[in-house]
Protein backbone atom coordinates (compact mmCIF):
# COMPACT_ATOMS: atom_id res chain seq x y z
CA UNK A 1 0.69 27.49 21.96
CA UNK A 2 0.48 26.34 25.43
CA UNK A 3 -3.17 25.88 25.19
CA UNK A 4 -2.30 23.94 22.43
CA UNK A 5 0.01 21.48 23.68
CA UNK A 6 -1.99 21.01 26.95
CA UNK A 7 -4.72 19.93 24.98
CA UNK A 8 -2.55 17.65 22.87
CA UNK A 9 -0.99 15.89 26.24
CA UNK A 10 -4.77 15.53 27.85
CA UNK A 11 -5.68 13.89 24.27
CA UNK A 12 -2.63 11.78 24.75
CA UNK A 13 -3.11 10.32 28.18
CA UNK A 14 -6.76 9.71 27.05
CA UNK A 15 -5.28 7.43 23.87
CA UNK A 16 -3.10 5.16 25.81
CA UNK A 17 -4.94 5.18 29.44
CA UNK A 18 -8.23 5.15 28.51
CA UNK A 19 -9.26 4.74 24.86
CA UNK A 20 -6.11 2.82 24.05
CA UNK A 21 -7.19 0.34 26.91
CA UNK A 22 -10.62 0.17 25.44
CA UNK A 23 -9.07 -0.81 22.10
CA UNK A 24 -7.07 -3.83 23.43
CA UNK A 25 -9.76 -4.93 25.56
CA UNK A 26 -12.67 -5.06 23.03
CA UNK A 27 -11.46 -4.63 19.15
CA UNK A 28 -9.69 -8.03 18.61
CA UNK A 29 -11.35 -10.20 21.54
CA UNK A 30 -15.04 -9.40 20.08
CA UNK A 31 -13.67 -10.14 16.40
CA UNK A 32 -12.42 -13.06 17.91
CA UNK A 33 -15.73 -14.22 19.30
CA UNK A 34 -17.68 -13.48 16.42
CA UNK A 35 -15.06 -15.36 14.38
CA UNK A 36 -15.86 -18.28 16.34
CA UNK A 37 -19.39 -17.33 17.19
CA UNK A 38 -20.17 -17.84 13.12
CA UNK A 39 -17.19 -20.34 12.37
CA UNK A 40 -14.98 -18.37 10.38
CA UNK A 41 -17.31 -17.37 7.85
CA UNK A 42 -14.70 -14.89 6.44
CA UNK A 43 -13.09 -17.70 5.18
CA UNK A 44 -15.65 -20.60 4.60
CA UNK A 45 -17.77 -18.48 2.42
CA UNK A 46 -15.52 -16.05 0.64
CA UNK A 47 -16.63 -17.70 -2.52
CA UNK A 48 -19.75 -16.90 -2.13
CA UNK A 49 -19.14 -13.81 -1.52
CA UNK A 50 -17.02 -12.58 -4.31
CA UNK A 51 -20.12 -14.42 -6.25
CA UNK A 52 -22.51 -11.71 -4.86
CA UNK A 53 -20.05 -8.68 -5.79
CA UNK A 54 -19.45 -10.20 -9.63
CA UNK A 55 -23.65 -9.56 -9.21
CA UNK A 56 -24.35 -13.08 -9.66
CA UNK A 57 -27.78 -12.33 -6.89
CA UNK A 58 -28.49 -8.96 -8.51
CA UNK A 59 -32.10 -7.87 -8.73
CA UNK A 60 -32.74 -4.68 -10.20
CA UNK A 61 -36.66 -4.91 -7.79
CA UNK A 62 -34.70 -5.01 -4.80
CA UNK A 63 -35.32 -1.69 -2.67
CA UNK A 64 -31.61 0.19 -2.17
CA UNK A 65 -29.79 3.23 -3.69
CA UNK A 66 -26.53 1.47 -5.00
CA UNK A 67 -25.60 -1.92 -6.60
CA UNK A 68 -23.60 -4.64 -4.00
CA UNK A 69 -20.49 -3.61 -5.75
CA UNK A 70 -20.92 0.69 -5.70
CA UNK A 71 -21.88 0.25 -2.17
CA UNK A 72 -18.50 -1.44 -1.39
CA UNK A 73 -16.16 0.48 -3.36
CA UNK A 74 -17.98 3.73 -1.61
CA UNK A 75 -16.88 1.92 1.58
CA UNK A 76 -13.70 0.87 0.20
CA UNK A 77 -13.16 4.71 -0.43
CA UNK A 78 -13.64 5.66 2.74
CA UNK A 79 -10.95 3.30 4.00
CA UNK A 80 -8.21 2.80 1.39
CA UNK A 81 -6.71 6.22 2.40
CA UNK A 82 -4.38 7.86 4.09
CA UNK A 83 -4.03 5.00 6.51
CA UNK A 84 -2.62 2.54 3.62
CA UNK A 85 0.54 5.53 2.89
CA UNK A 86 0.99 7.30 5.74
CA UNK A 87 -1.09 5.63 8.98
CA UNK A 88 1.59 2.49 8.07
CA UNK A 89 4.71 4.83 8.34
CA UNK A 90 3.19 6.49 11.58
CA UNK A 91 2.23 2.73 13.01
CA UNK A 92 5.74 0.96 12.44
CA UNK A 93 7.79 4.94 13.22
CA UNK A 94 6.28 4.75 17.01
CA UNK A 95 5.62 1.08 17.02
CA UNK A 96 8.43 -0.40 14.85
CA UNK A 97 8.11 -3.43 12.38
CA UNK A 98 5.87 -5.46 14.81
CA UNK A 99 2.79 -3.19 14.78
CA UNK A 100 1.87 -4.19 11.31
CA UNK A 101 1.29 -7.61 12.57
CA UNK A 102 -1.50 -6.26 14.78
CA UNK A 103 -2.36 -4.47 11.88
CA UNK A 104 -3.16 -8.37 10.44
CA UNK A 105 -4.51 -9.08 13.53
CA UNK A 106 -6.93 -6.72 13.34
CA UNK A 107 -7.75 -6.93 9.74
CA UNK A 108 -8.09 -10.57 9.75
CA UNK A 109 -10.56 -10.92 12.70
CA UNK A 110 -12.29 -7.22 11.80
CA UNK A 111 -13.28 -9.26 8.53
CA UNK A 112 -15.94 -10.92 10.73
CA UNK A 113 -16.78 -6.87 12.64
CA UNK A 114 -17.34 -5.78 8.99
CA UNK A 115 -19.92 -8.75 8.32
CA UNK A 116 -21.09 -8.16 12.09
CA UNK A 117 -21.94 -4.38 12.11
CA UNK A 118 -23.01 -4.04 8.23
CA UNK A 119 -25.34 -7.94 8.07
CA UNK A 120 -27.18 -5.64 11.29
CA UNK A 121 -27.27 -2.17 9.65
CA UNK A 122 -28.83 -3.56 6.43
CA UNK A 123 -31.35 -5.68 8.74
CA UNK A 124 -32.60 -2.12 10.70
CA UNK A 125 -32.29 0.04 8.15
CA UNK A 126 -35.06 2.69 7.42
CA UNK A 127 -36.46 4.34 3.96
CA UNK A 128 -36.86 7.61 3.64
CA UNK A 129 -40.10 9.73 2.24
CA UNK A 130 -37.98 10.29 -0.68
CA UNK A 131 -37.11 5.84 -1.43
CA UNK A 132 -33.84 6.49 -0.28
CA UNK A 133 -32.20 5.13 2.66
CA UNK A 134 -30.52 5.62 6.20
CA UNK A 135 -28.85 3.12 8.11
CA UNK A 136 -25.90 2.90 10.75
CA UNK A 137 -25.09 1.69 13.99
CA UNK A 138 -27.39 4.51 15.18
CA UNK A 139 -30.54 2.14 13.93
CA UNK A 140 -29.83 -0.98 15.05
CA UNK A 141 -28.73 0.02 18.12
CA UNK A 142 -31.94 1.16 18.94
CA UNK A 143 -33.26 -1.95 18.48
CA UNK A 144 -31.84 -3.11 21.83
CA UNK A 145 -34.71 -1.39 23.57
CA UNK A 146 -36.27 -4.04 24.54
CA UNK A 147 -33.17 -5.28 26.25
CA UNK A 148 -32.26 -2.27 28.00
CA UNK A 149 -34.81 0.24 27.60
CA UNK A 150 -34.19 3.92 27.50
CA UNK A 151 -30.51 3.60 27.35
CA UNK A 152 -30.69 2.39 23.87
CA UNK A 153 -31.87 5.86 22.71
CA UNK A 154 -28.82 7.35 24.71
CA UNK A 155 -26.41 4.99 23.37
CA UNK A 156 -27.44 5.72 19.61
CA UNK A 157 -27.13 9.56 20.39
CA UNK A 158 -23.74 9.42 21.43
CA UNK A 159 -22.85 7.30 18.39
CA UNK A 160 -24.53 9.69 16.24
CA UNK A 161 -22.74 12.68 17.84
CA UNK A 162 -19.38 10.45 17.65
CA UNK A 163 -20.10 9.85 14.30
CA UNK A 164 -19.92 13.60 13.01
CA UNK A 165 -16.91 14.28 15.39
CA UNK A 166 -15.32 11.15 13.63
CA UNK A 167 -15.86 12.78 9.86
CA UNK A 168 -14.51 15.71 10.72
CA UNK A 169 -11.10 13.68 12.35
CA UNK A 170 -10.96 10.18 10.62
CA UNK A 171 -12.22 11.03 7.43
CA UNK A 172 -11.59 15.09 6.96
CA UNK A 173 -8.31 16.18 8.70
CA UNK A 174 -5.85 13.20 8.86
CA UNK A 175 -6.27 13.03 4.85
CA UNK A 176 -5.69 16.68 4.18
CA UNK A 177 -3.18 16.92 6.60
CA UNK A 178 -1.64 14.28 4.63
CA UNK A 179 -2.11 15.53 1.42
CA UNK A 180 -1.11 18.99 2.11
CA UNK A 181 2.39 17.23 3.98
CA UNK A 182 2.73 15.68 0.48
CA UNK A 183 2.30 18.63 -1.44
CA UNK A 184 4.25 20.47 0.31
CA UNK A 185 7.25 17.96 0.44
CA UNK A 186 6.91 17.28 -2.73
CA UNK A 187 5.84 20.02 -5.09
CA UNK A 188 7.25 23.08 -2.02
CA UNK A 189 3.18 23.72 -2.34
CA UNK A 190 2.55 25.91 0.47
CA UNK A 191 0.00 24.12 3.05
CA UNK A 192 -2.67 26.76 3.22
CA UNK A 193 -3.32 26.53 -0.69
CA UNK A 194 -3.63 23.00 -0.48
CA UNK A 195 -6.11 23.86 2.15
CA UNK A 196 -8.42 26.09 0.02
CA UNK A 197 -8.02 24.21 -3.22
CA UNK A 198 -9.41 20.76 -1.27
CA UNK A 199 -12.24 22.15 0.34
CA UNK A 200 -13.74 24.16 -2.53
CA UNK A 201 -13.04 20.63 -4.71
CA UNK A 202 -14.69 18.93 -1.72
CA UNK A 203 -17.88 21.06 -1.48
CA UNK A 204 -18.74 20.62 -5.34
CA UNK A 205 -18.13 16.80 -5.16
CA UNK A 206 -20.50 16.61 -1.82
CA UNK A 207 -23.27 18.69 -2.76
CA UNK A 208 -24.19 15.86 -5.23
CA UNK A 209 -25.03 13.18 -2.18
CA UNK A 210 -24.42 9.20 -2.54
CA UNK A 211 -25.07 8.58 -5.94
CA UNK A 212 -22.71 11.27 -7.47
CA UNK A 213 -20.32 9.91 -4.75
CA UNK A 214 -20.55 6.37 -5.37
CA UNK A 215 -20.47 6.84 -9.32
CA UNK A 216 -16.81 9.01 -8.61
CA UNK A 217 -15.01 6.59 -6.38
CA UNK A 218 -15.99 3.53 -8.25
CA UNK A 219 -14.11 4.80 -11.05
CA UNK A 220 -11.40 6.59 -8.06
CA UNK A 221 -10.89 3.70 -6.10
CA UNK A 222 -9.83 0.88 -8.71
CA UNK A 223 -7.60 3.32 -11.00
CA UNK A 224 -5.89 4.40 -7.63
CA UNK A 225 -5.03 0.81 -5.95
CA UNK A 226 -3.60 -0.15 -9.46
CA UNK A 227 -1.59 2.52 -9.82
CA UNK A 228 -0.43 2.05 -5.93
CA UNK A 229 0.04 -1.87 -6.42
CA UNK A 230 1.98 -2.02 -9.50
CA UNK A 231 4.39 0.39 -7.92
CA UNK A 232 5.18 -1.39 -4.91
CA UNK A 233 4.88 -5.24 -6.07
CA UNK A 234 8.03 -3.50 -8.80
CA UNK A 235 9.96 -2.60 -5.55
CA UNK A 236 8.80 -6.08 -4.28
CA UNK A 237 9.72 -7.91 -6.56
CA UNK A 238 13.55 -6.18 -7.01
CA UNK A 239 13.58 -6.88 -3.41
CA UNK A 240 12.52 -10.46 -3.79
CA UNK A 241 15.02 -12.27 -1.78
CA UNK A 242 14.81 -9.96 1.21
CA UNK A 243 10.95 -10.28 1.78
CA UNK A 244 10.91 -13.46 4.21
CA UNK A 245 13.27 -11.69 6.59
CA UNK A 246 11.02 -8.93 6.48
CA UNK A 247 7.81 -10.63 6.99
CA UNK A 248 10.05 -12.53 9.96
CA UNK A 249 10.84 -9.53 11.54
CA UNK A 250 7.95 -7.91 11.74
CA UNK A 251 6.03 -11.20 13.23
CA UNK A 252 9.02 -11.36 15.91
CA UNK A 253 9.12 -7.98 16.62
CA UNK A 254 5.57 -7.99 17.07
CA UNK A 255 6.15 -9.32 20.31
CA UNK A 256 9.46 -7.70 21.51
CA UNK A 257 9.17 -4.09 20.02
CA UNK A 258 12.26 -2.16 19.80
CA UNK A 259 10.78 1.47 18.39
CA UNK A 260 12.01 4.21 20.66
CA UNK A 261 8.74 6.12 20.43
CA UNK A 262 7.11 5.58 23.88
CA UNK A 263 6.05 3.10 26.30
CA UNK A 264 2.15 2.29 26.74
CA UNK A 265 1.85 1.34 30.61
CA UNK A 266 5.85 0.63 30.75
CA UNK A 267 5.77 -2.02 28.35
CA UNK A 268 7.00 -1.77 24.89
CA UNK A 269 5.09 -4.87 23.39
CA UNK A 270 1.88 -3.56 24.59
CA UNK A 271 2.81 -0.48 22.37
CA UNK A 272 3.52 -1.87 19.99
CA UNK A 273 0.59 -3.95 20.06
CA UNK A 274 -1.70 -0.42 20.47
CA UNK A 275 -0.03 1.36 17.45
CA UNK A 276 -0.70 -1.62 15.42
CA UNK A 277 -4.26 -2.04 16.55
CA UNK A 278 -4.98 1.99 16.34
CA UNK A 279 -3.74 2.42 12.64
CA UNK A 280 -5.32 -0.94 12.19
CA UNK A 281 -8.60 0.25 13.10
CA UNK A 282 -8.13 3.67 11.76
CA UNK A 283 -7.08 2.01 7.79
CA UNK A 284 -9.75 -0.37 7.54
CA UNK A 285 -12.20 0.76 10.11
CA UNK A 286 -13.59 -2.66 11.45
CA UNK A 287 -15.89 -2.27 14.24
CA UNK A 288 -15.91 1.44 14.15
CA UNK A 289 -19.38 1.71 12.78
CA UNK A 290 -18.66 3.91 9.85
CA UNK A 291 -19.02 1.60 6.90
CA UNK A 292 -22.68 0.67 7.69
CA UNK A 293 -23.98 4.37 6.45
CA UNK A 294 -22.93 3.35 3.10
CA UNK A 295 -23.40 -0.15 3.07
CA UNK A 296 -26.82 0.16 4.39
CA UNK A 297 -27.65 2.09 1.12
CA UNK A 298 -27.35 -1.50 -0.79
CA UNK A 299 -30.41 -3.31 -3.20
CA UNK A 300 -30.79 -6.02 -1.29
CA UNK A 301 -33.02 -8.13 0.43
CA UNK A 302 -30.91 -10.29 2.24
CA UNK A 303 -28.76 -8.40 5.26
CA UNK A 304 -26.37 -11.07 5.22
CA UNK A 305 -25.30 -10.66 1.65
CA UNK A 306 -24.28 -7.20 2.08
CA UNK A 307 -22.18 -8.12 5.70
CA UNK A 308 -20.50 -10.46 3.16
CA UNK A 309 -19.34 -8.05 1.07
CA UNK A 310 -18.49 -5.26 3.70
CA UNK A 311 -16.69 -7.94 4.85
CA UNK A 312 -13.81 -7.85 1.55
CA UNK A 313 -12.77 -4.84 3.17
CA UNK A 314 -10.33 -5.17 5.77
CA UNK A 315 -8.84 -7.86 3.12
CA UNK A 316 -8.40 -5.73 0.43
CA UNK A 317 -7.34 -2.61 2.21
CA UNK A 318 -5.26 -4.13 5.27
CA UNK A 319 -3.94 -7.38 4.65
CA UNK A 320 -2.83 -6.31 0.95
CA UNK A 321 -2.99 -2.22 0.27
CA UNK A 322 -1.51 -1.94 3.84
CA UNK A 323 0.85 -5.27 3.43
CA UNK A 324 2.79 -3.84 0.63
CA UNK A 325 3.46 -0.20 1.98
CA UNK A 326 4.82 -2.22 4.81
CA UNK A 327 7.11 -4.53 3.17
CA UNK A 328 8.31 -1.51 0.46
CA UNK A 329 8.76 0.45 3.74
CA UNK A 330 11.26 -3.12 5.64
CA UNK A 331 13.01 -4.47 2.88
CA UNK A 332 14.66 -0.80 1.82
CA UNK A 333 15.30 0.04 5.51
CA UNK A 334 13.28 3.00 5.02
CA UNK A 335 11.56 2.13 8.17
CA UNK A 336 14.96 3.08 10.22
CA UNK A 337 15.25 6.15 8.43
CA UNK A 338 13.76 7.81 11.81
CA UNK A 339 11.43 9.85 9.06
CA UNK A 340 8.24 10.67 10.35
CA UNK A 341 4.35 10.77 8.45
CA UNK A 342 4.59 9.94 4.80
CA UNK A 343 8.49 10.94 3.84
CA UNK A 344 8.88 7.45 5.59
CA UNK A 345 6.77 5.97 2.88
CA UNK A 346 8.27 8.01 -0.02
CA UNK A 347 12.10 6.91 1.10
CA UNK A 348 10.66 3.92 0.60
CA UNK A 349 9.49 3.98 -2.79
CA UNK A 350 12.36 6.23 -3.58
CA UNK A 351 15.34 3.94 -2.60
CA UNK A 352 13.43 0.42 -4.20
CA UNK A 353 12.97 2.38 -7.70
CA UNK A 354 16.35 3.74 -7.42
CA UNK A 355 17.27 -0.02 -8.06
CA UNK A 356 15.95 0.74 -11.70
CA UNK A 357 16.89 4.27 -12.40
CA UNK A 358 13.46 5.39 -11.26
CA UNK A 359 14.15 7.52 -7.82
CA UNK A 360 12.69 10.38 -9.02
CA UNK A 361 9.38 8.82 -9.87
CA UNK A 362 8.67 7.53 -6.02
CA UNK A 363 7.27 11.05 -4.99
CA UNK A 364 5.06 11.67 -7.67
CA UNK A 365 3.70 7.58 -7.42
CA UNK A 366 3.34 8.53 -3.50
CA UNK A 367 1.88 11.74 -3.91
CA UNK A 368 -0.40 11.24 -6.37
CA UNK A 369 -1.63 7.92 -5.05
CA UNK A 370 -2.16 9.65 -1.51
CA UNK A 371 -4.06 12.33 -2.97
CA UNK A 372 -6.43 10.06 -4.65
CA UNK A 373 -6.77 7.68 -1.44
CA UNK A 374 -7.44 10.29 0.55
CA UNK A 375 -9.35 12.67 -1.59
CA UNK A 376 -11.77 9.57 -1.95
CA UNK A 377 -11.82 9.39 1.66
CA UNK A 378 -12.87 12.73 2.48
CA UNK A 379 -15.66 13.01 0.49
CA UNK A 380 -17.29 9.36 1.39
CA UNK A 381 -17.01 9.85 4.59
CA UNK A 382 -18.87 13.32 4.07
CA UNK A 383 -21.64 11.03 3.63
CA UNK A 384 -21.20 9.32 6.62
CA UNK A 385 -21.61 12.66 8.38
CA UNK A 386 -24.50 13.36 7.13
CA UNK A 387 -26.47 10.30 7.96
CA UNK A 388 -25.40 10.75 11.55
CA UNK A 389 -26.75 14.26 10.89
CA UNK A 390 -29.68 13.35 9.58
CA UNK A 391 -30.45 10.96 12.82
CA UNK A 392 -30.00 13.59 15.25
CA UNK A 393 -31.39 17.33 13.48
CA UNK A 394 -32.76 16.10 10.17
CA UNK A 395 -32.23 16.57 6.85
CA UNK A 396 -32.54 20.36 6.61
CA UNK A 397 -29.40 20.82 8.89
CA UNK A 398 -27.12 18.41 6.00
CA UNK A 399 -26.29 21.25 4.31
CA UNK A 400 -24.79 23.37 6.87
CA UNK A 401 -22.81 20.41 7.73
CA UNK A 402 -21.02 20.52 4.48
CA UNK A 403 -20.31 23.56 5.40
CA UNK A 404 -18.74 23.13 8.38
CA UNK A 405 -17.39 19.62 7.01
CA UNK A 406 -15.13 21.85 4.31
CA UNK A 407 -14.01 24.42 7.40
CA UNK A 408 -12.43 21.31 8.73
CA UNK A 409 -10.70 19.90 5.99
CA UNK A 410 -9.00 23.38 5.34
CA UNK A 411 -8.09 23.37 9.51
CA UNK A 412 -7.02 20.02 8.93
CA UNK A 413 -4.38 20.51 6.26
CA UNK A 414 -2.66 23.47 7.91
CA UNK A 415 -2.61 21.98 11.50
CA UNK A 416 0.35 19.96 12.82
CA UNK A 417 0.84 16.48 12.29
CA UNK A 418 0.98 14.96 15.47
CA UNK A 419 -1.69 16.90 16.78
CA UNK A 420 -4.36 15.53 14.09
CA UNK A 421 -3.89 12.17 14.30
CA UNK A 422 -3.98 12.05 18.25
CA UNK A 423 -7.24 13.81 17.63
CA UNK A 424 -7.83 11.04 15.16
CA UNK A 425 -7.35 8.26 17.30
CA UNK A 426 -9.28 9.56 20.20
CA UNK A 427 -12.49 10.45 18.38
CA UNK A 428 -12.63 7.07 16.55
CA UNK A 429 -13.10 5.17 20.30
CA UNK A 430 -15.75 7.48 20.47
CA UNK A 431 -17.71 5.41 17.86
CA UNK A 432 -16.18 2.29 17.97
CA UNK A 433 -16.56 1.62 22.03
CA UNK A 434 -20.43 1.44 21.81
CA UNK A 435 -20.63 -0.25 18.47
CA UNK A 436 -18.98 -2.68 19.80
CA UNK A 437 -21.37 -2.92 22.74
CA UNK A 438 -24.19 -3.09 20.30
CA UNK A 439 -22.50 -6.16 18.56
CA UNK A 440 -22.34 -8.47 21.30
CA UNK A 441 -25.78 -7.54 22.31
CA UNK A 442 -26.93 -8.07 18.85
CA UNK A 443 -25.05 -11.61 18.59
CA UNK A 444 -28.33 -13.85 18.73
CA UNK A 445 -29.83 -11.32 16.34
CA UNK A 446 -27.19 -12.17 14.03
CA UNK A 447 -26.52 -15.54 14.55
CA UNK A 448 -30.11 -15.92 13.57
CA UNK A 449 -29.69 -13.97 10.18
CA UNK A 450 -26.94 -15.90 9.03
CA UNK A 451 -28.85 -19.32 9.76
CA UNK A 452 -31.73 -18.39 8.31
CA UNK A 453 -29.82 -16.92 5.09
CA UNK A 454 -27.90 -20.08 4.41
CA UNK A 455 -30.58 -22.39 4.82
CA UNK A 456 -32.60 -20.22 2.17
CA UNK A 457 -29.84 -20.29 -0.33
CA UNK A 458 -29.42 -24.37 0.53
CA UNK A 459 -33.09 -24.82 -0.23
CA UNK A 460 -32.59 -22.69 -3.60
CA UNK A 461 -29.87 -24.39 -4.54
CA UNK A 462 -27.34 -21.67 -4.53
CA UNK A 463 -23.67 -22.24 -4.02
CA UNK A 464 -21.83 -21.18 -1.32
């Protein structure tokens, strides 16, 4: 146990001294450049972007594994996940009401990361003997050779190698953890069964590859953010009147702080600011690298359409899937319950349905919608560990990473809490630090794309 904890307090001062510091200095200032950079093309041409996931540009000739829309909701299922149910609770428990501000933050200028990293994965992706198709930051980061030679190569290794640590934290342990926490608070399920019964279910979903993953959380991912959203706009909307303070609060706080968690470099606003910006990145996963792998799988011969799309995500799961939790988790004071991990969420759920006679519903809604979230997560981002595989042993070592993939989720849903997700938010700077290093070299790359994509469509008469 000493071993143990040592390890967790070196992981520790690594998140807020070094990783943490990396975070604030890069995540939100380069989504604020490329914001600028491509004038705010998260906003201006949302239209035409929910135009090319209703298939409106669909052509069934176009080389690709997966339709605009499968591609996305494969990406969506990697993200819309524990983060949304629990990663909230964790973020405003150490960082108070403010964090989920930087949560927005994050979301709103990772919209332009998402259309960033995914516009260049499609753009330097590869095709396989077999038609189908790798991509990642792992490709086009090698295209900066010419800029700075060797180190490229380097730079795409450690990605790569970042990348499979990252599945078996982000994307493996933090949702089985959660699920098994769940379980067990909810049902008295003991952890370690949980942890069998999810990795065998995990290793017969996996062994099918993209397809059979993309045709299960297309039908996973919709069902499950219904079901989520219908519950908490009911609390919502019982709670009308009280929503303004709380969206007041947690802007003001945002800059104040007043959670009794910690300080980051003896000052509670930065924080506050980190905790936002950690679960922030760790929900939608903007500028971490990770939703390339499965975007790059699109049929499509335009990169920029796909960075479009990608670029939905941080709406969809942030600033709305991640908005609600919050509110639910303000307006019923559940977030001064001093409850930490996902019984913050379900006191939550359980004192706004209590309003209607419904208390005893809010565990099942929060159990069963966080095992769905992160179920879907796990096995999406198996594929995202296997295309990082792939780039640095080749396919024949893919299956022994499933393997090795299910080992982890089991370890991950009997381990302790605290202990997985600072594991979680140290491996993910692993991959997003030199992502983001690749994006700003990239910029002219991209810059050019998107010019050179909207003056097509212009001369075609598309709209926009």
């Amino acid at each position: 146990m000493k071993l143990l904890e040592l390890i967790n307090n070196g992981i520790l001062a690594y998140n807020e001294y070094v990783g943490g510091v990396a975070l604030l200095l890069l995540l939100i200032p380069v989504g604020i450049y490329f914001t600028f950079r491509l004038k705010f093309l998260q906003i201006t041409r949302i239209k035409h972007t929910f135009r090319i996931i209703a298939g409106k540009y669909d052509n069934l000739g176009d080389k690709g594994d997966v339709s605009h829309f499968k591609a996305l909701t494969t990406a969506l299922s990697a993200t819309v996940g524990t983060g949304n149910i629990v990663g909230v609770s964790l973020a405003i428990y150490y960082g108070g009401p403010g964090a989920v501000f930087w949560m927005w933050v994050t979301a709103f200028f990772g919209m332009m990361l998402k259309f960033a990293e995914n516009t260049l994965s499609l753009k330097y992706r590869i095709f396989n003997r077999d038609g189908s198709v790798s991509g990642g930051p792992m490709y086009y980061i090698e295209a900066l050779k010419p800029k700075i030679g060797k180190t490229a190569k380097v730079l795409a290794v450690i990605f790569a190698i970042a990348a499979v640590t990252c599945s078996l934290g982000t994307g493996n342990m933090a949702q089985s953890n959660s699920i098994a926490d769940a379980m067990n608070q909810s049902y008295n399920v003991p952890t370690w069964v949980t942890a069998i019964v999810i990795s065998m279910l995990v290793l017969l979903i996996v062994v099918g590859g993209l397809k059979r993953i993309a045709d299960v959380t297309s039908k996973l991912v919709p069902i499950m953010a219904v079901f989520y959203f219908i519950a908490a706009i009911t609390i919502l909307g019982i709670y009308i009147t009280d929503v303004p303070g709380a969206i007041k609060l947690i802007v003001t706080d945002a800059f104040t702080g007043r959670a009794a968690g910690g300080g980051f470099m003896g000052s509670m606003f930065l924080f506050t600011m980190l905790k936002g910006v950690q679960r922030g990145l760790f929900s939608n996963e903007a500028g971490q690298g990770s939703s390339p792998m499965a975007h790059a799988a699109a049929k499509t011969e335009y990169p920029v359409r796909e960075g479009l799309v990608a670029s939905i995500e941080p709406l969809v799961d942030t600033l709305i899937i991640c908005s609600l939790t919050a509110l639910v988790i303000v307006v019923t004071g559940a977030w001064q319950s001093g409850i930490e991990g996902v019984g913050m969420t379900i006191a939550g759920f359980q004192t706004g349905l209590g309003q209607i006679g419904l208390e005893g519903l809010a565990q099942h809604i929060i159990t069963f919608g966080l095992l769905l979230f992160a179920f879907s997560t796990i096995i999406s981002w198996s594929y995202y560990g296997t295309r990082a595989v792939q780039y640095l042993l080749g396919e024949k070592m893919i299956k022994p990473y499933y393997y090795f993939f299910a080992f982890f989720v089991m370890l991950g849903a009997i381990g302790r809490i605290d202990i997985v997700w600072n594991f979680v938010d140290m491996v993910i700077t692993f991959m997003t630090i030199p992502n983001l290093i690749a994006l700003i070299l990239l910029a002219p790359v991209l810059s050019k794309e998107v010019r050179d994509y909207f003056n097509l469509m212009k001369k075609k008469n598309f709209k926009n």
